[in-house]
C-alpha atoms as a PDB file:
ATOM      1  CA  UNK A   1       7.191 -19.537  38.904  1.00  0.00           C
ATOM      2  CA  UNK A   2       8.812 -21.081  35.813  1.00  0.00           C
ATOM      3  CA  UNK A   3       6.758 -23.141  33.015  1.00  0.00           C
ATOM      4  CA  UNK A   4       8.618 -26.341  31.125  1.00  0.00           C
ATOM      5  CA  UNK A   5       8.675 -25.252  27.393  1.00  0.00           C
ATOM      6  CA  UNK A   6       6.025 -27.535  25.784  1.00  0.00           C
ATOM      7  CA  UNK A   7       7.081 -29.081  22.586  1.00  0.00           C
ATOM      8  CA  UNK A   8       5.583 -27.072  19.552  1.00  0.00           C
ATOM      9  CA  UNK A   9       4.085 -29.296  17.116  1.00  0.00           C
ATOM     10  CA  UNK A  10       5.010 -29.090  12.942  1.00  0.00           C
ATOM     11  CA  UNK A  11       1.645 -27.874  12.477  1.00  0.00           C
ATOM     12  CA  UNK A  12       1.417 -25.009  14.714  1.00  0.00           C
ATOM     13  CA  UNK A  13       5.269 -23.641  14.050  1.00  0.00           C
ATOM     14  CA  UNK A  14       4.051 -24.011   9.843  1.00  0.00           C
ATOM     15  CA  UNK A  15       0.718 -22.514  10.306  1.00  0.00           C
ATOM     16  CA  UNK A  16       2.351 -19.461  12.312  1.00  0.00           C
ATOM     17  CA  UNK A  17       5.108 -19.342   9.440  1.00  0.00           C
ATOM     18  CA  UNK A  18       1.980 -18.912   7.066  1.00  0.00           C
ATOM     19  CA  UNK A  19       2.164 -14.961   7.728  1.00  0.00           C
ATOM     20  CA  UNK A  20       5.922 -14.593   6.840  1.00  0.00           C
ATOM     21  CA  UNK A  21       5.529 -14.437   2.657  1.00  0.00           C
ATOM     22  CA  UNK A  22       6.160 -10.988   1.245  1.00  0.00           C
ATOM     23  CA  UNK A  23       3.506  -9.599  -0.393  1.00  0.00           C
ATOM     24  CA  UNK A  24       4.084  -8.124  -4.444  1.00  0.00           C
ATOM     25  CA  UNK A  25       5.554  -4.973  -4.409  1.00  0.00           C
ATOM     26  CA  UNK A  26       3.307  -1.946  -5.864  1.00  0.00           C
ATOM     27  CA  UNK A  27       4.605  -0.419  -8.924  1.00  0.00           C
ATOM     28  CA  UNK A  28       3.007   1.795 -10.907  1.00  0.00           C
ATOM     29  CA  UNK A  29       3.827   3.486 -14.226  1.00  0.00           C
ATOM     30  CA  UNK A  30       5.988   6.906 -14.709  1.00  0.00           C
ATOM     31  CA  UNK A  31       3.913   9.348 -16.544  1.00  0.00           C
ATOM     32  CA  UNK A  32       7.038  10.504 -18.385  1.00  0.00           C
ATOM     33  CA  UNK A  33       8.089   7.193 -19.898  1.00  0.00           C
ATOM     34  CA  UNK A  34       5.611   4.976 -18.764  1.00  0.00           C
ATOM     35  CA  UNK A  35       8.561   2.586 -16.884  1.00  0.00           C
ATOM     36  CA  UNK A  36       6.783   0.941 -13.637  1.00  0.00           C
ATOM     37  CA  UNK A  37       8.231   1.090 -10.468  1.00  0.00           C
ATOM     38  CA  UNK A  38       7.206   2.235  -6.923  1.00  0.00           C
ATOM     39  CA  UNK A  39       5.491   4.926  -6.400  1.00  0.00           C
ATOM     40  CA  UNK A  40       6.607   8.432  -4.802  1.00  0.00           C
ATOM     41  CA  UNK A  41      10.004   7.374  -6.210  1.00  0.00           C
ATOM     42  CA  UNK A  42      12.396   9.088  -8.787  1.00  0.00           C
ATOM     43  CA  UNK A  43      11.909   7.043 -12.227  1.00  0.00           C
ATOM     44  CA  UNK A  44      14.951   5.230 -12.491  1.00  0.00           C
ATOM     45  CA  UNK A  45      14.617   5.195 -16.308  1.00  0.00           C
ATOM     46  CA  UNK A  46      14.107   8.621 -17.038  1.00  0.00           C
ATOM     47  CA  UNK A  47      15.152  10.708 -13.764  1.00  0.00           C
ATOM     48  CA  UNK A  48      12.281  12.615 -13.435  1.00  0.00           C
ATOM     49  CA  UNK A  49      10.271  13.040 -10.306  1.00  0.00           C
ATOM     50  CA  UNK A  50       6.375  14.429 -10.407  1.00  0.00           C
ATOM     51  CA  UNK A  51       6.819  16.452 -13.663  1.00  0.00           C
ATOM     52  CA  UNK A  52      10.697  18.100 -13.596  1.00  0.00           C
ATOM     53  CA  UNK A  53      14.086  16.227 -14.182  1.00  0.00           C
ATOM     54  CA  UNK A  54      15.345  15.378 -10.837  1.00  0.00           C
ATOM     55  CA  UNK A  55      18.604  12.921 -12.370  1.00  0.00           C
ATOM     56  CA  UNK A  56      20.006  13.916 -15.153  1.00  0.00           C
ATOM     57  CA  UNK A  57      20.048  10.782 -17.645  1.00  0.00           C
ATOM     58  CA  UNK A  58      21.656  10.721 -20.742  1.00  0.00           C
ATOM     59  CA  UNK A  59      18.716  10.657 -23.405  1.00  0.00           C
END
C-alpha cells in the first residue's frame, strides 16, 4: 500500500547535505623534483614515474 510523501523539513534535507563536501585531495611530493601531486601518478612536472622517465619533458 502507498505512503503520502511527508514534507521534509530545511533542517533534515541541510543536515543530510552535510556529507556532500569533498574532502582535500592527497598530494604528496615527487622524489625527483619535489613537485606535489597525487600519489601513484606520473609527475606532471618532470615525467618520471617511481625512479625512470616515463614522459619525456623537455628539461
Amino acid at each position: 500500500m502507498a505512503v503520502p510523501m511527508g514534507k521534509v523539513s530545511k533542517r533534515r534535507s541541510r543536515s543530510r547535505a552535510a556529507h556532500h563536501a569533498l574532502a582535500p585531495r592527497n598530494l604528496r611530493p615527487c622524489a625527483r623534483c619535489a613537485h606535489r601531486g597525487p600519489a601513484h601518478r606520473v609527475c606532471e612536472n618532470c615525467g618520471h614515474y617511481r625512479g625512470r622517465e616515463v614522459i619525456h619533458k623537455g628539461d
